[in-house]
Protein backbone atom coordinates (compact mmCIF):
# COMPACT_ATOMS: atom_id res chain seq x y z
CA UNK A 1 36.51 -72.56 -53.61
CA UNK A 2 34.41 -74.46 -55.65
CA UNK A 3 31.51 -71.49 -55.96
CA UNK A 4 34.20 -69.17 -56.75
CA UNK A 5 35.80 -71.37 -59.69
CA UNK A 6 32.31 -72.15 -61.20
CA UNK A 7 31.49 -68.19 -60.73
CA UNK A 8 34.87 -67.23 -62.45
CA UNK A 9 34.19 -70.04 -65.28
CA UNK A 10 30.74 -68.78 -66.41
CA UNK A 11 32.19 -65.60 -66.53
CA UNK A 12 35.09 -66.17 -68.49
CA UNK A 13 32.83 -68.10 -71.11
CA UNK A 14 30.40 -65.34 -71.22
CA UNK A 15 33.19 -62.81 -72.20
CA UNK A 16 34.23 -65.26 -75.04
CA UNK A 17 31.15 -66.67 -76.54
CA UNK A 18 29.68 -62.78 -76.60
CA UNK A 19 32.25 -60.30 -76.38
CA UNK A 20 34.41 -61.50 -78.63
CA UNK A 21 34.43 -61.67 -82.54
CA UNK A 22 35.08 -65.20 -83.57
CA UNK A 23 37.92 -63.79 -85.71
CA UNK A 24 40.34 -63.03 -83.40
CA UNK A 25 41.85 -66.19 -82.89
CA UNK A 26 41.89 -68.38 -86.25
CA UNK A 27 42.77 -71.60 -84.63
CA UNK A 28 40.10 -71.87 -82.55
CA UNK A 29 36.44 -70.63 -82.60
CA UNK A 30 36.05 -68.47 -79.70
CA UNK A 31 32.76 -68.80 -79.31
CA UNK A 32 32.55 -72.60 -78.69
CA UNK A 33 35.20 -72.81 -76.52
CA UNK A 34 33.04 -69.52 -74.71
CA UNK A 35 30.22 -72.15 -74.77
CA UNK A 36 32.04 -74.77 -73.56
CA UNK A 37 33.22 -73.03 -70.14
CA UNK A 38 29.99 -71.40 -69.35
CA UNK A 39 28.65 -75.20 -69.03
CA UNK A 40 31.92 -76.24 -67.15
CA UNK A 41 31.26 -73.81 -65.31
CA UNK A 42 27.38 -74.48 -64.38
CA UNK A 43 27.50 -78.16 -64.07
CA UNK A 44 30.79 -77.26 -61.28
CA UNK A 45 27.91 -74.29 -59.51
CA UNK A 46 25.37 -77.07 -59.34
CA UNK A 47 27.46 -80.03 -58.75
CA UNK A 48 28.97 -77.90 -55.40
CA UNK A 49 25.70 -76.47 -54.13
CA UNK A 50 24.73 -79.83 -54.37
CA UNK A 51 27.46 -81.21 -52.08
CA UNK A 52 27.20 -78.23 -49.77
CA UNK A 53 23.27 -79.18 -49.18
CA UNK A 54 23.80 -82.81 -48.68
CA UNK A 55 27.03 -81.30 -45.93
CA UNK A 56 24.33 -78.76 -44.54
CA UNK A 57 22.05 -81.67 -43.84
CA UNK A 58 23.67 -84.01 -41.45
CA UNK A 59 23.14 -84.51 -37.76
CA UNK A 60 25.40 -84.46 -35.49
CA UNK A 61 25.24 -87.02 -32.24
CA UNK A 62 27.15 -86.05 -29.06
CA UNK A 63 27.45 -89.43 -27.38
CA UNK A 64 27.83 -88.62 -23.67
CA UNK A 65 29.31 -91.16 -21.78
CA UNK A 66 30.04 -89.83 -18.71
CA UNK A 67 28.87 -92.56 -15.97
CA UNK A 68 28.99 -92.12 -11.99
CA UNK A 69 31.92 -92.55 -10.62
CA UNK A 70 31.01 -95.00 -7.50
CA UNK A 71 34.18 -96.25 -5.30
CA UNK A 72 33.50 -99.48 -4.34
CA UNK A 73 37.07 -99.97 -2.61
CA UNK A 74 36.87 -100.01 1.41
CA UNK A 75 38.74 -98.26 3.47
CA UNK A 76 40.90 -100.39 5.92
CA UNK A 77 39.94 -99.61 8.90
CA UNK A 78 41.40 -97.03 11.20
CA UNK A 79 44.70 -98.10 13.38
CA UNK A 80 43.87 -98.73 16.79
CA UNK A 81 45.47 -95.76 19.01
CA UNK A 82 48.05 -96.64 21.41
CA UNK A 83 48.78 -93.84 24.36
């Protein structure tokens, strides 16, 4: 999700810092705030393929602890048969 945000925010900031005239909105200037998401938008790419390579990089340890099972109980001994 991450990739796909950070992917989407360059983008978005691409189309607005170049595609755009900076007169089409007088409030703001495009162009900055075009600026402004592309970086968003590639400190969030390398800030997640970070995390994903320190996820990739861990080792698993399957503990087994299966021991022997070993009856130690005795059987009583058999009746003695009576005819």
């Amino acid at each position: 999700m991450a990739l796909g945000t950070s992917i989407f925010l360059i983008a978005l900031g691409g189309v607005l810092a170049f595609a755009l005239d900076r007169d089409v909105i007088s409030v703001v200037n495009v162009n900055i705030v075009g600026y402004i998401l592309m970086a968003v938008g590639i400190l969030g790419l390398i800030m997640s393929l970070v995390i994903n390579s320190q996820r990739s990089r861990t080792q698993h340890t399957v503990v087994d602890d299966r021991r022997p099972i070993v009856d130690d109980r005795r059987l009583p001994p058999d009746p003695p048969v009576r005819y």
